[in-house]
PDB file of N, CA and C in Angstrom:
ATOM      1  N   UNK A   1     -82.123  46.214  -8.143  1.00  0.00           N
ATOM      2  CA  UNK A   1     -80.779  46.540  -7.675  1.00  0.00           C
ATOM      3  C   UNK A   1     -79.777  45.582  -8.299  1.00  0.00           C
ATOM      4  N   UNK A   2     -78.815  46.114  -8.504  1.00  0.00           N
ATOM      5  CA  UNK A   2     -77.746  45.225  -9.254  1.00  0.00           C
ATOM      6  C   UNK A   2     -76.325  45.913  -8.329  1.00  0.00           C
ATOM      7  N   UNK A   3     -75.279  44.667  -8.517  1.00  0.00           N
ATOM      8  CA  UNK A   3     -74.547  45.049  -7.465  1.00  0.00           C
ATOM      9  C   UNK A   3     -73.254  44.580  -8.373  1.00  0.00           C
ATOM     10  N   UNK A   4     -72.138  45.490  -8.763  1.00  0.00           N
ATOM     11  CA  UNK A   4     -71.017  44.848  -9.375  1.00  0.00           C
ATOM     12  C   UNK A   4     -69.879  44.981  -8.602  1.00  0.00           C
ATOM     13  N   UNK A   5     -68.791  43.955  -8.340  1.00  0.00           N
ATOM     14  CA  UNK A   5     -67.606  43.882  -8.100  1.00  0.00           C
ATOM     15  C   UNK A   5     -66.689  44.252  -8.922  1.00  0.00           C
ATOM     16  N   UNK A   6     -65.606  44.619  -9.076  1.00  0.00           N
ATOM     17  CA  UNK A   6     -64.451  44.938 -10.204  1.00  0.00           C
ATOM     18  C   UNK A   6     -63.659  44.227  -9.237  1.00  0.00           C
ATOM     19  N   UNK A   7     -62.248  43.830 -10.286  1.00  0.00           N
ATOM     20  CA  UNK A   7     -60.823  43.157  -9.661  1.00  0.00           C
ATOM     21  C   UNK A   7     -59.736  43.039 -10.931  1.00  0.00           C
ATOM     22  N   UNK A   8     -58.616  42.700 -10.337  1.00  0.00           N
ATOM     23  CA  UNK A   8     -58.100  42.372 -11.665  1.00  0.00           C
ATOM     24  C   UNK A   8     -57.049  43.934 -11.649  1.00  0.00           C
ATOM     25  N   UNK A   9     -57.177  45.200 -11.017  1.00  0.00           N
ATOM     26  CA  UNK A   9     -56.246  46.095 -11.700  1.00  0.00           C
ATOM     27  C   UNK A   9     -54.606  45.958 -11.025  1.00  0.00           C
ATOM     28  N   UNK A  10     -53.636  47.113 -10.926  1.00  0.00           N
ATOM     29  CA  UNK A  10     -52.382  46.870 -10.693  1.00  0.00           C
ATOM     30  C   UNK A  10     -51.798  47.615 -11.384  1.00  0.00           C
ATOM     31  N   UNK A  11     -50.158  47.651 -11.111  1.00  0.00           N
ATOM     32  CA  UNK A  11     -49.057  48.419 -11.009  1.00  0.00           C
ATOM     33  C   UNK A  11     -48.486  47.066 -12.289  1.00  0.00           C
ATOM     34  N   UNK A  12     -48.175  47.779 -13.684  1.00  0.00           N
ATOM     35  CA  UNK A  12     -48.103  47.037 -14.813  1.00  0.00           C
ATOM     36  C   UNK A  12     -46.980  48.060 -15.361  1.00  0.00           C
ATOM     37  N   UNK A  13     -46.101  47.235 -15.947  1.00  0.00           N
ATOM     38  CA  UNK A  13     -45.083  48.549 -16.992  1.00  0.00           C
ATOM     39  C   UNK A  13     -45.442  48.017 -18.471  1.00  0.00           C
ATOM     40  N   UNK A  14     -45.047  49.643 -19.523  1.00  0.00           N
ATOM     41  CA  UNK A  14     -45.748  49.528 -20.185  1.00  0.00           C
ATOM     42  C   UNK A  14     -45.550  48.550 -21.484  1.00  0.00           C
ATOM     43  N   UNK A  15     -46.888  47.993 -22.100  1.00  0.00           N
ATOM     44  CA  UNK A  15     -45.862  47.170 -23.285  1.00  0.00           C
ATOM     45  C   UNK A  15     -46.928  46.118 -22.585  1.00  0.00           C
ATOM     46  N   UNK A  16     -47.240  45.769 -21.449  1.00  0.00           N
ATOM     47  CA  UNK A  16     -47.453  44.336 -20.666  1.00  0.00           C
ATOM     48  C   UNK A  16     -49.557  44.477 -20.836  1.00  0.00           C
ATOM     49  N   UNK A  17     -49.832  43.314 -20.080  1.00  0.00           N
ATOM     50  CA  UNK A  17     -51.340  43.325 -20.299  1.00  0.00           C
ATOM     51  C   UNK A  17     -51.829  43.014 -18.732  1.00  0.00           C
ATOM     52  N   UNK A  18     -53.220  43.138 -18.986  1.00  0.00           N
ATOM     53  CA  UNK A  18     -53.914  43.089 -17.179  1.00  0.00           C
ATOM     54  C   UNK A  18     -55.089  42.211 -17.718  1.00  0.00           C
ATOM     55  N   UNK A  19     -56.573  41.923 -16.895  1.00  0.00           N
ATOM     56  CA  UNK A  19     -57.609  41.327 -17.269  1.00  0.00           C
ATOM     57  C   UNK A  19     -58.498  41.559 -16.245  1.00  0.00           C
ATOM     58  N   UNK A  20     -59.414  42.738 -16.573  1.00  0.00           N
ATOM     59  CA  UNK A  20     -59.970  42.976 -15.416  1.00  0.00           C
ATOM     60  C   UNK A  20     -61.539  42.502 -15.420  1.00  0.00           C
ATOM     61  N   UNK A  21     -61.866  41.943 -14.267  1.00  0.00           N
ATOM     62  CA  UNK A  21     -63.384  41.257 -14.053  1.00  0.00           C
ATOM     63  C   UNK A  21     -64.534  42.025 -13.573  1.00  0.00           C
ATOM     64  N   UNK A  22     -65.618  41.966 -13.994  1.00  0.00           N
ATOM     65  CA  UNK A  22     -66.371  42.334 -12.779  1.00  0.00           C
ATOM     66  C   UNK A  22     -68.237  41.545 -12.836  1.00  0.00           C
ATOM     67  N   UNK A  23     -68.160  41.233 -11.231  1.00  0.00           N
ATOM     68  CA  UNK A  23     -69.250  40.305 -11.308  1.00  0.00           C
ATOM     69  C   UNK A  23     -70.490  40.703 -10.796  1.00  0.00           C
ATOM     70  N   UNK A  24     -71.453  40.722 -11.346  1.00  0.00           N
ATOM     71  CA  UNK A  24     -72.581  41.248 -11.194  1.00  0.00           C
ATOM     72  C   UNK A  24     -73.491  40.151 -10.825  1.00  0.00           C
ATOM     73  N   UNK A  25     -74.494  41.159  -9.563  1.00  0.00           N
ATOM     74  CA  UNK A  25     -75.564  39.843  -9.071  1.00  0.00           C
ATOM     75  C   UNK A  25     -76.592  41.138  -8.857  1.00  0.00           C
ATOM     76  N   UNK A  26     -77.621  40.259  -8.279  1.00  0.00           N
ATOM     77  CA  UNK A  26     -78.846  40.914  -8.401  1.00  0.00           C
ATOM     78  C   UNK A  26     -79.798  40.980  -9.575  1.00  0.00           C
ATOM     79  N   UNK A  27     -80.828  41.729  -9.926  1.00  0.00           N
ATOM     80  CA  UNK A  27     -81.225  42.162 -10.707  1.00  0.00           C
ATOM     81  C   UNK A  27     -81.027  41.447 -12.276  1.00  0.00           C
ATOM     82  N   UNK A  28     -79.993  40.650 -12.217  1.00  0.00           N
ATOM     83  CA  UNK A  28     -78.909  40.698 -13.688  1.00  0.00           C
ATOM     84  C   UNK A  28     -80.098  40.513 -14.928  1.00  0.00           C
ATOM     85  N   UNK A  29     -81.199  39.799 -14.697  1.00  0.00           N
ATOM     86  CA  UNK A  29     -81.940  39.368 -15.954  1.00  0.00           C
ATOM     87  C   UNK A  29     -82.115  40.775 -16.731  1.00  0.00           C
ATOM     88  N   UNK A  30     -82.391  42.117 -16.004  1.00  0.00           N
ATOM     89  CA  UNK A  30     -82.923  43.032 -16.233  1.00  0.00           C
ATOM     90  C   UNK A  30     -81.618  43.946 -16.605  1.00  0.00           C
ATOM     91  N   UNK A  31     -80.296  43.912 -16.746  1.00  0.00           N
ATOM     92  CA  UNK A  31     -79.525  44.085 -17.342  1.00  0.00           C
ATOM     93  C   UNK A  31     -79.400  44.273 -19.223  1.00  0.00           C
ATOM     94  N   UNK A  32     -79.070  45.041 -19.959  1.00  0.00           N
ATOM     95  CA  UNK A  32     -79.295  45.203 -21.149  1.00  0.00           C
ATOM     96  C   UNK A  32     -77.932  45.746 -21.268  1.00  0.00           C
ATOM     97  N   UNK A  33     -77.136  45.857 -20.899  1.00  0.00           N
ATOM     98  CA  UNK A  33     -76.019  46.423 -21.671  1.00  0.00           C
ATOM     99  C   UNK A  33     -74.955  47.083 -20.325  1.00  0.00           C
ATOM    100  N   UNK A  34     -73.385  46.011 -20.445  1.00  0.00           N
ATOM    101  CA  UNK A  34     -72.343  46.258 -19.250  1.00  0.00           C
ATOM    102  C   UNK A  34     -71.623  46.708 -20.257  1.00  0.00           C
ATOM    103  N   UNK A  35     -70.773  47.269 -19.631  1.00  0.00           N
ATOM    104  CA  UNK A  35     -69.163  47.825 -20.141  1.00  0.00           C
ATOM    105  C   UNK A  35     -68.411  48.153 -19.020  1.00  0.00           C
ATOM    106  N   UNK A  36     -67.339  49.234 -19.724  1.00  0.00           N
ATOM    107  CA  UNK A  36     -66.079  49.576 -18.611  1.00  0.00           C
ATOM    108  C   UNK A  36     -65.811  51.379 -19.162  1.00  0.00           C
ATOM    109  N   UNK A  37     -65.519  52.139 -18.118  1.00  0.00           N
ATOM    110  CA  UNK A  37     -65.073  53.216 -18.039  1.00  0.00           C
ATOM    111  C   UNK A  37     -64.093  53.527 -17.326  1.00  0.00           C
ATOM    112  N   UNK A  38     -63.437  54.380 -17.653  1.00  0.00           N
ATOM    113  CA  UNK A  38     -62.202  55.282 -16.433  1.00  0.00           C
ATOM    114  C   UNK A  38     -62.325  56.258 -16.500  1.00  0.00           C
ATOM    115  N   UNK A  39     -61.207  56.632 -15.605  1.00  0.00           N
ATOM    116  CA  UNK A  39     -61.155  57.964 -15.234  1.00  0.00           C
ATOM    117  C   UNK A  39     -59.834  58.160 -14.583  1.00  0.00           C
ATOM    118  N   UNK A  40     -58.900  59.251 -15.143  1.00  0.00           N
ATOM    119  CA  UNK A  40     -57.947  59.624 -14.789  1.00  0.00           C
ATOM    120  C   UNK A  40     -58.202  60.612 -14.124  1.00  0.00           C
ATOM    121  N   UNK A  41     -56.886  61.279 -13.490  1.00  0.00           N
ATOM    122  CA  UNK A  41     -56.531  62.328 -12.557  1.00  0.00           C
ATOM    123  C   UNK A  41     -57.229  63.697 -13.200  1.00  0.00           C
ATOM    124  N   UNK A  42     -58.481  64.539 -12.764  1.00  0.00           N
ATOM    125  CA  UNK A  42     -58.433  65.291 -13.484  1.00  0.00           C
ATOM    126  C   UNK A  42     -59.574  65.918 -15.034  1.00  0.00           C
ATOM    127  N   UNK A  43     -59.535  64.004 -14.703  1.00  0.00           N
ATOM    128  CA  UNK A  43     -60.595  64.296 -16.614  1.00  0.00           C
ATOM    129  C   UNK A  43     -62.040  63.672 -16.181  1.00  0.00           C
ATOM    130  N   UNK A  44     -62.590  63.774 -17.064  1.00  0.00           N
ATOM    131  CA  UNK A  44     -64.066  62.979 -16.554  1.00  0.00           C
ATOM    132  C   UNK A  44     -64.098  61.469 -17.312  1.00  0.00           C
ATOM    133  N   UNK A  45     -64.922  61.176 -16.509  1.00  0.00           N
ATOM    134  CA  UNK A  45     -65.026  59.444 -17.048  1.00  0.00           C
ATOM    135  C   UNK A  45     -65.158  59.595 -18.594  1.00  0.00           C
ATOM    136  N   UNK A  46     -64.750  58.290 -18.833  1.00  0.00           N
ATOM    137  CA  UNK A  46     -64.427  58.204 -20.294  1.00  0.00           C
ATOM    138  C   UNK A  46     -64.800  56.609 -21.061  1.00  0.00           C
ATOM    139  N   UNK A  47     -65.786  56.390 -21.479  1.00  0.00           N
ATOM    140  CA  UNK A  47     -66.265  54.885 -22.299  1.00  0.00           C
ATOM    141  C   UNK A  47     -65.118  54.139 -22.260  1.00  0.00           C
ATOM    142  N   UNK A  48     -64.965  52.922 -22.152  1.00  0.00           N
ATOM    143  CA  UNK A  48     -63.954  52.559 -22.786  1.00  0.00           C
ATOM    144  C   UNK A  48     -64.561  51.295 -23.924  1.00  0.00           C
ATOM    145  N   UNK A  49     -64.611  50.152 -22.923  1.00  0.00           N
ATOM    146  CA  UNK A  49     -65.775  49.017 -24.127  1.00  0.00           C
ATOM    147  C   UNK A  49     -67.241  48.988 -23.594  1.00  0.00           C
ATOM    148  N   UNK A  50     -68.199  48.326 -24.374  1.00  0.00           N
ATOM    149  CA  UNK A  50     -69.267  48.177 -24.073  1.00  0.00           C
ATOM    150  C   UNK A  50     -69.537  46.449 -24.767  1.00  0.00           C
ATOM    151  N   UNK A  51     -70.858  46.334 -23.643  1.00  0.00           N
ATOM    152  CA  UNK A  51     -71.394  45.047 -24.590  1.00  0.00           C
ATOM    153  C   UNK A  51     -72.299  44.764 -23.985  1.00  0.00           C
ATOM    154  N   UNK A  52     -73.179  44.307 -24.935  1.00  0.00           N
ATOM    155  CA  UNK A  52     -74.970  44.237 -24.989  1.00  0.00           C
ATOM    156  C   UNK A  52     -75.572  42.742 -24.229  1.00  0.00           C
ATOM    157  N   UNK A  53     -76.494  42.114 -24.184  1.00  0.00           N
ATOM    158  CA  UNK A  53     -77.288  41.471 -23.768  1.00  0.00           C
ATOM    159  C   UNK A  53     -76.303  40.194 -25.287  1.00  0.00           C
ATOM    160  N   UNK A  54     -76.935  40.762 -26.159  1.00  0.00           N
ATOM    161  CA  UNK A  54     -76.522  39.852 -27.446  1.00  0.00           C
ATOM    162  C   UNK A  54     -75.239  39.655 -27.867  1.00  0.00           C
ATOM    163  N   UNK A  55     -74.349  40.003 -26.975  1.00  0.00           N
ATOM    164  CA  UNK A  55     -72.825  40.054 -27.226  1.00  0.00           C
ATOM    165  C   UNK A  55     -72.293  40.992 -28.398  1.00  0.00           C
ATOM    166  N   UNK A  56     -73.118  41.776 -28.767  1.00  0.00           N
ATOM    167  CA  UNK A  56     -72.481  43.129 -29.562  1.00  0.00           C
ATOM    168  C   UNK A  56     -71.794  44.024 -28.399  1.00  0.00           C
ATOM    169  N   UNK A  57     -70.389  44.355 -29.523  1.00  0.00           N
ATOM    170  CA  UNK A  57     -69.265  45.744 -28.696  1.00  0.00           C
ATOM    171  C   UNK A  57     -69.051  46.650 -29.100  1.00  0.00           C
ATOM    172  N   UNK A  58     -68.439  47.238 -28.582  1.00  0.00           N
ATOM    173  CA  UNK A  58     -68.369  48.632 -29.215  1.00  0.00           C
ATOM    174  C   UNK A  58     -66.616  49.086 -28.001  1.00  0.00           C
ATOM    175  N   UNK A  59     -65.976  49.700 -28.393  1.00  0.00           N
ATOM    176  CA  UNK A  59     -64.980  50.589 -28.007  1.00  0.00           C
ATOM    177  C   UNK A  59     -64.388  51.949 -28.550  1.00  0.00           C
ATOM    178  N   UNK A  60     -64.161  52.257 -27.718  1.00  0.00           N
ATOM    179  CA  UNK A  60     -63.317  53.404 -27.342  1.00  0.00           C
ATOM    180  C   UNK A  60     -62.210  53.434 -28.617  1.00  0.00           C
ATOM    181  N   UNK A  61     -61.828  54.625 -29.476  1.00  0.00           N
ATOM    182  CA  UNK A  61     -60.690  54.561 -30.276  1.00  0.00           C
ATOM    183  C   UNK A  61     -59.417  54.406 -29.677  1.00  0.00           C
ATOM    184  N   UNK A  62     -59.280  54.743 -28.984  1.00  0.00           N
ATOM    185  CA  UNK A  62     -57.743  54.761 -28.039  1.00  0.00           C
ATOM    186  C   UNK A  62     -57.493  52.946 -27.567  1.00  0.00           C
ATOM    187  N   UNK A  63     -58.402  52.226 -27.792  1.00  0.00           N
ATOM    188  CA  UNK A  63     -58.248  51.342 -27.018  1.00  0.00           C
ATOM    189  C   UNK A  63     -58.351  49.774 -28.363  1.00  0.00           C
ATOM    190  N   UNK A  64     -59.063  50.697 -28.945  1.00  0.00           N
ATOM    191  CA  UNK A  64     -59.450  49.423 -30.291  1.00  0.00           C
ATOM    192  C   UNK A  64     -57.927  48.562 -30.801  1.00  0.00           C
ATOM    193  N   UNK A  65     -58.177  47.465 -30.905  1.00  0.00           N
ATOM    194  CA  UNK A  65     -57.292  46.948 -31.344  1.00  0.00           C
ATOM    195  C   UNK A  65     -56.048  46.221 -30.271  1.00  0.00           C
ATOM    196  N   UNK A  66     -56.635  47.050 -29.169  1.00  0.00           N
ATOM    197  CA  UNK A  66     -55.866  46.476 -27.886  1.00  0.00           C
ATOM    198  C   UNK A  66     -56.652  45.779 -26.645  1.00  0.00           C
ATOM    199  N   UNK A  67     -57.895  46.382 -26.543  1.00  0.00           N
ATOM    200  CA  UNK A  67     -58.452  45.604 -25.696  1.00  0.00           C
ATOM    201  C   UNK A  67     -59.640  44.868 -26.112  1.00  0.00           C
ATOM    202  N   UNK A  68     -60.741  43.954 -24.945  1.00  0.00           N
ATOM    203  CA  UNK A  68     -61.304  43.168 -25.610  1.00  0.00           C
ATOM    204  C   UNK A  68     -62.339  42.742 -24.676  1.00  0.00           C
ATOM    205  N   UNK A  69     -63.596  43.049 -24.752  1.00  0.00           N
ATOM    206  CA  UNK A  69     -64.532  43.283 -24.161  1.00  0.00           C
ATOM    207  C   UNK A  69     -65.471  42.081 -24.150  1.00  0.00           C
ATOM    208  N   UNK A  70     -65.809  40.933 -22.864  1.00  0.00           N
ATOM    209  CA  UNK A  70     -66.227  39.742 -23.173  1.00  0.00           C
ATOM    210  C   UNK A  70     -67.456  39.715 -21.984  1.00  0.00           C
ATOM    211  N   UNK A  71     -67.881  38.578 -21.861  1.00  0.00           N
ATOM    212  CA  UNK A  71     -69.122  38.527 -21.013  1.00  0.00           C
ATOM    213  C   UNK A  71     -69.135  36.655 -20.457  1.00  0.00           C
ATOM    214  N   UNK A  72     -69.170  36.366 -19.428  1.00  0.00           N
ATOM    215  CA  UNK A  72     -69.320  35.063 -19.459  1.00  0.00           C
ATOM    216  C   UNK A  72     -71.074  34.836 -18.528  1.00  0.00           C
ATOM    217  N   UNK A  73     -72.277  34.550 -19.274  1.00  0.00           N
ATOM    218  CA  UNK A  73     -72.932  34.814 -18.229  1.00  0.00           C
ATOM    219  C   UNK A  73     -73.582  33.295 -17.901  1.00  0.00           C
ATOM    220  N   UNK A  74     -73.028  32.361 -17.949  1.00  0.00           N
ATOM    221  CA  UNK A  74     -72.723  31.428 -16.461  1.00  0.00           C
ATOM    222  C   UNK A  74     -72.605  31.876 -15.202  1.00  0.00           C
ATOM    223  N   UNK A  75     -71.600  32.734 -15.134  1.00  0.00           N
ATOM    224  CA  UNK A  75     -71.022  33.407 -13.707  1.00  0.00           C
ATOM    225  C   UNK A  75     -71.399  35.425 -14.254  1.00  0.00           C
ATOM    226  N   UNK A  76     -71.916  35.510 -14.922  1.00  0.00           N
ATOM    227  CA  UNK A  76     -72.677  36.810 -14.541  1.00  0.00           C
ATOM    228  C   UNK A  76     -71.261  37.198 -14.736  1.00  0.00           C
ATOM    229  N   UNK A  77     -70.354  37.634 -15.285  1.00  0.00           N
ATOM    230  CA  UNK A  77     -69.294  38.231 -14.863  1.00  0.00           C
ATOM    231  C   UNK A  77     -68.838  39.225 -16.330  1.00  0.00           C
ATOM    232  N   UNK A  78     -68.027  40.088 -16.325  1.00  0.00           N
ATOM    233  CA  UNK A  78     -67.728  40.699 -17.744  1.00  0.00           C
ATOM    234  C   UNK A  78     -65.989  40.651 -17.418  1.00  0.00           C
ATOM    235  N   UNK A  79     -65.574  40.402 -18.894  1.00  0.00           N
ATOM    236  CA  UNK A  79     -64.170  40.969 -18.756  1.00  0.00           C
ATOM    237  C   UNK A  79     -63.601  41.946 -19.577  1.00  0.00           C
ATOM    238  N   UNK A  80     -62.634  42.475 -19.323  1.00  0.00           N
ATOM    239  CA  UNK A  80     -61.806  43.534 -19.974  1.00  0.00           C
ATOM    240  C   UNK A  80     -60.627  43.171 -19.986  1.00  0.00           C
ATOM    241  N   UNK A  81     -59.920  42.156 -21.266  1.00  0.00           N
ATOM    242  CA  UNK A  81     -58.632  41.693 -21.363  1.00  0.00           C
ATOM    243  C   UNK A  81     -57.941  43.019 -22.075  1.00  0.00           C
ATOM    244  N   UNK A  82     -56.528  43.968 -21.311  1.00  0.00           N
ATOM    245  CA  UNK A  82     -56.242  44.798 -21.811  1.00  0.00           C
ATOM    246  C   UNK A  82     -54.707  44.343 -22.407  1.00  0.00           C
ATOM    247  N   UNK A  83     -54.179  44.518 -23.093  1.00  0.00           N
ATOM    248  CA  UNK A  83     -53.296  44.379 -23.920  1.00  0.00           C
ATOM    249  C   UNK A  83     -51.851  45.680 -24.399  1.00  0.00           C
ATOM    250  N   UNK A  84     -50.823  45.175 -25.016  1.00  0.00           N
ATOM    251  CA  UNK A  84     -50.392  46.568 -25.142  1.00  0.00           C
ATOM    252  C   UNK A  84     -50.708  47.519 -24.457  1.00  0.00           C
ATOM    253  N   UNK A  85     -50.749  47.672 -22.587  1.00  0.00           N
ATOM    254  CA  UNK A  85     -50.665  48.845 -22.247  1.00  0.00           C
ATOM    255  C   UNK A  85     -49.844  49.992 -22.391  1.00  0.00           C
ATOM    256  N   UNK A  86     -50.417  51.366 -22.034  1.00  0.00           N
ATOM    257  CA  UNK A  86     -49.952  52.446 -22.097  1.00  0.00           C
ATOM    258  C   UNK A  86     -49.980  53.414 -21.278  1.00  0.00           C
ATOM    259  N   UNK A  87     -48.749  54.127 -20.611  1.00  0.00           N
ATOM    260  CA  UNK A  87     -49.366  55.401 -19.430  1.00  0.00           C
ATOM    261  C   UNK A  87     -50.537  55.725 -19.282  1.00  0.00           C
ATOM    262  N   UNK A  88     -50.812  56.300 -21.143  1.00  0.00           N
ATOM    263  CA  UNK A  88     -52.208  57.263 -21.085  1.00  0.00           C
ATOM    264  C   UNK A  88     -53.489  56.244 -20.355  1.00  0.00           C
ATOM    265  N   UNK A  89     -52.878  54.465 -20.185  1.00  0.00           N
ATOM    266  CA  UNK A  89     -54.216  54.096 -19.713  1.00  0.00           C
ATOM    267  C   UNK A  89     -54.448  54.161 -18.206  1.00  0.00           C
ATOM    268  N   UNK A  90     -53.482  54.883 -17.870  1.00  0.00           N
ATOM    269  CA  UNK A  90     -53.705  54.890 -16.671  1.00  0.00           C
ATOM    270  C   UNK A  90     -54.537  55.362 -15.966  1.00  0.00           C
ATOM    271  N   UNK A  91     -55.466  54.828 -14.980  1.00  0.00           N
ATOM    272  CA  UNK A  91     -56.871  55.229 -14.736  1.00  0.00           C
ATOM    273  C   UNK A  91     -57.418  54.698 -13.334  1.00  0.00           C
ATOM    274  N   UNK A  92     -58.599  55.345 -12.999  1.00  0.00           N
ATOM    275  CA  UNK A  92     -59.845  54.152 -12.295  1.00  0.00           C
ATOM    276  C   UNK A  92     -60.245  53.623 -13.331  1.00  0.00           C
ATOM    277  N   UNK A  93     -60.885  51.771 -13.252  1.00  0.00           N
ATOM    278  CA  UNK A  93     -61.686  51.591 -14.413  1.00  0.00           C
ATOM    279  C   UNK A  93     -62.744  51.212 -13.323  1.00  0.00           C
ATOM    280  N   UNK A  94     -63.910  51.418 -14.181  1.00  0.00           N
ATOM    281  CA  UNK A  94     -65.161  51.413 -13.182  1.00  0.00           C
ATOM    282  C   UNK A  94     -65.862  50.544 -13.993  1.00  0.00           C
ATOM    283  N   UNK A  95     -66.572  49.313 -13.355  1.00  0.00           N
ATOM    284  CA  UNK A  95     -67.718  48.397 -14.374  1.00  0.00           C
ATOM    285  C   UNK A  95     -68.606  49.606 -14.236  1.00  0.00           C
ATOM    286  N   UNK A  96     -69.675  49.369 -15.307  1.00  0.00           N
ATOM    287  CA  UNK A  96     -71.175  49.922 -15.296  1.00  0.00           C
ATOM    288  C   UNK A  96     -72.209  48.982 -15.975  1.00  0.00           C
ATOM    289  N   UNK A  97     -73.162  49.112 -15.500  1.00  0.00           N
ATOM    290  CA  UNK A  97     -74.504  47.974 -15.847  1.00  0.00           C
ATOM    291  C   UNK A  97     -75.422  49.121 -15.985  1.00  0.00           C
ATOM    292  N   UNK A  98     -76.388  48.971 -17.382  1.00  0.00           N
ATOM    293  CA  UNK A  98     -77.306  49.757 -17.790  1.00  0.00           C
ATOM    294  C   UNK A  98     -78.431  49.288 -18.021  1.00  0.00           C
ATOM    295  N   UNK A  99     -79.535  49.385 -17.375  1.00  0.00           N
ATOM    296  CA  UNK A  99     -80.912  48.399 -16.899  1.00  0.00           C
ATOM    297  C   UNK A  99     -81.923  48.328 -18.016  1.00  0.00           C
ATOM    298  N   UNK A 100     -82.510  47.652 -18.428  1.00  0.00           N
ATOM    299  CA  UNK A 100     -83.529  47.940 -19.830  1.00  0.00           C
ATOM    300  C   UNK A 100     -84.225  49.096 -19.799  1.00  0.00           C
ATOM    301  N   UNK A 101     -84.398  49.953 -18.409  1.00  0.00           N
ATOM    302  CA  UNK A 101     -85.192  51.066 -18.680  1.00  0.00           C
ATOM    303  C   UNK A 101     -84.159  52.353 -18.665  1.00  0.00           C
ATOM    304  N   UNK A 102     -83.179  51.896 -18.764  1.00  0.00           N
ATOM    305  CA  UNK A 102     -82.086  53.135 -18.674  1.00  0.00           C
ATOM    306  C   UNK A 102     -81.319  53.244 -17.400  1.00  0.00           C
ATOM    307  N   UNK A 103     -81.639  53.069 -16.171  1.00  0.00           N
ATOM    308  CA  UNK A 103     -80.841  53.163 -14.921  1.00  0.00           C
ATOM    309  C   UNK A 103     -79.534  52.699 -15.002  1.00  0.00           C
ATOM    310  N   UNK A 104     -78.331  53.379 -14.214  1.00  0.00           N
ATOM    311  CA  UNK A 104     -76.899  52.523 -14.839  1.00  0.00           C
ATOM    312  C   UNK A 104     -76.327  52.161 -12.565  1.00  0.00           C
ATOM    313  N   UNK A 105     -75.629  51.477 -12.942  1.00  0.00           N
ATOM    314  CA  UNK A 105     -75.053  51.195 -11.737  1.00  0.00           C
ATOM    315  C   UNK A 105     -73.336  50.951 -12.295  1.00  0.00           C
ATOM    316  N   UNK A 106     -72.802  50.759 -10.554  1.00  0.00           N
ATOM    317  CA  UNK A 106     -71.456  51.206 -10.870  1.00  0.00           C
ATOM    318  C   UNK A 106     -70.808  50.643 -10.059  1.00  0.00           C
ATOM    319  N   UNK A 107     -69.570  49.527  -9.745  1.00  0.00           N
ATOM    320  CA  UNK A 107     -68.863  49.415  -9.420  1.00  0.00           C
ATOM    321  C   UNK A 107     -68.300  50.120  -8.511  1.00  0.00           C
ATOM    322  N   UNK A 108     -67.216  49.830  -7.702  1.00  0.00           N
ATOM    323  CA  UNK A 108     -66.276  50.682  -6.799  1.00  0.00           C
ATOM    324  C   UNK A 108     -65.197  51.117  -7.147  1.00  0.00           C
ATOM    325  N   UNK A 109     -64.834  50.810  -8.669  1.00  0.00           N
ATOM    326  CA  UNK A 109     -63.457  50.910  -9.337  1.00  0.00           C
ATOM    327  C   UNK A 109     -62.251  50.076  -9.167  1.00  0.00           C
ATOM    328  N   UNK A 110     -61.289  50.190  -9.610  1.00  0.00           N
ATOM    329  CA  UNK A 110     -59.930  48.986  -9.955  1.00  0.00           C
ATOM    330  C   UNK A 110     -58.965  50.046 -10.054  1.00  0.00           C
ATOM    331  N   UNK A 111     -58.064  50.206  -9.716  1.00  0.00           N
ATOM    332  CA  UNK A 111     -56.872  51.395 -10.391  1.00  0.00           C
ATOM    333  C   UNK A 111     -56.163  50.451 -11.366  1.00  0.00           C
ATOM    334  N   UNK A 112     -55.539  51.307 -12.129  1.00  0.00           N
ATOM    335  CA  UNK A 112     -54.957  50.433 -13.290  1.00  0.00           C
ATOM    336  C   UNK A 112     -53.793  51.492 -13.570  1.00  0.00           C
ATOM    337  N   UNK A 113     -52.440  51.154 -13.510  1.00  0.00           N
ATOM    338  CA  UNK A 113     -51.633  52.114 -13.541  1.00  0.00           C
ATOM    339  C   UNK A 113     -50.295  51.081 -14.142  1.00  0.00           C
ATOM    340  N   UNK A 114     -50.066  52.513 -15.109  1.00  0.00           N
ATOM    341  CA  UNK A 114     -48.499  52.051 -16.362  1.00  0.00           C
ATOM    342  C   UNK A 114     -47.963  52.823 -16.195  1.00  0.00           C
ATOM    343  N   UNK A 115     -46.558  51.824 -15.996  1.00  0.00           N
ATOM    344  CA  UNK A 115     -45.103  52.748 -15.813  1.00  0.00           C
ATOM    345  C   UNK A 115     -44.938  52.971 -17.184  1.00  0.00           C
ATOM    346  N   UNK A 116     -44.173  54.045 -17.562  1.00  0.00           N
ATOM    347  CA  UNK A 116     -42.865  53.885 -18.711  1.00  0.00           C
ATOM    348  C   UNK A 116     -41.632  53.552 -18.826  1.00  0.00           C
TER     349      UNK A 116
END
């Protein structure tokens, strides 16, 4: 069992940045690969960054170049420093943890919302 917290979202106008956390306990050794997803009004969840055991990432095109997908695992924790926000990011962002045998777990979500 693995258990993640999210924090960090908010009411941001656009242009400005956020930094969202989320801390994972339990299980963590058996962890192989966290990231971040959302989900807007409407659409289905959607990747945003990822990152591995070995600190390899990967993102989302919409997001490359603006956000920034980190891991501190002292404190078990991942971040998502977002940057240059935008309406379109407006979302739930949900941590997810993906277990070496494939199982994923999930957060409770963060809202993350840009004015124009």
């Amino acid at each position: 069992q693995v258990q993640l917290v999210e924090s960090g979202g908010g009411l941001v106008q656009a242009g400005d940045s956020l930094r969202l956390s989320c801390a994972a306990s339990g299980s963590i050794f058996s962890i192989n690969t966290m990231g971040w997803y959302r989900q807007a009004p409407g659409n289905p969840r959607e990747l945003v960054a990822t990152i591995t055991s070995g600190s390899s990432t990967s993102y989302a095109d919409s997001v490359k170049g603006r956000f920034t997908i980190s891991r501190d695992n002292a404190k078990n924790t991942v971040f998502l420093q977002m940057n240059s926000l935008k309406p379109d990011d407006t979302a739930v962002y949900y941590c997810n943890a993906r277990m070496l045998w494939g199982q994923n777990y999930w957060g409770q979500g963060t809202q993350v919302t840009v004015s124009s």
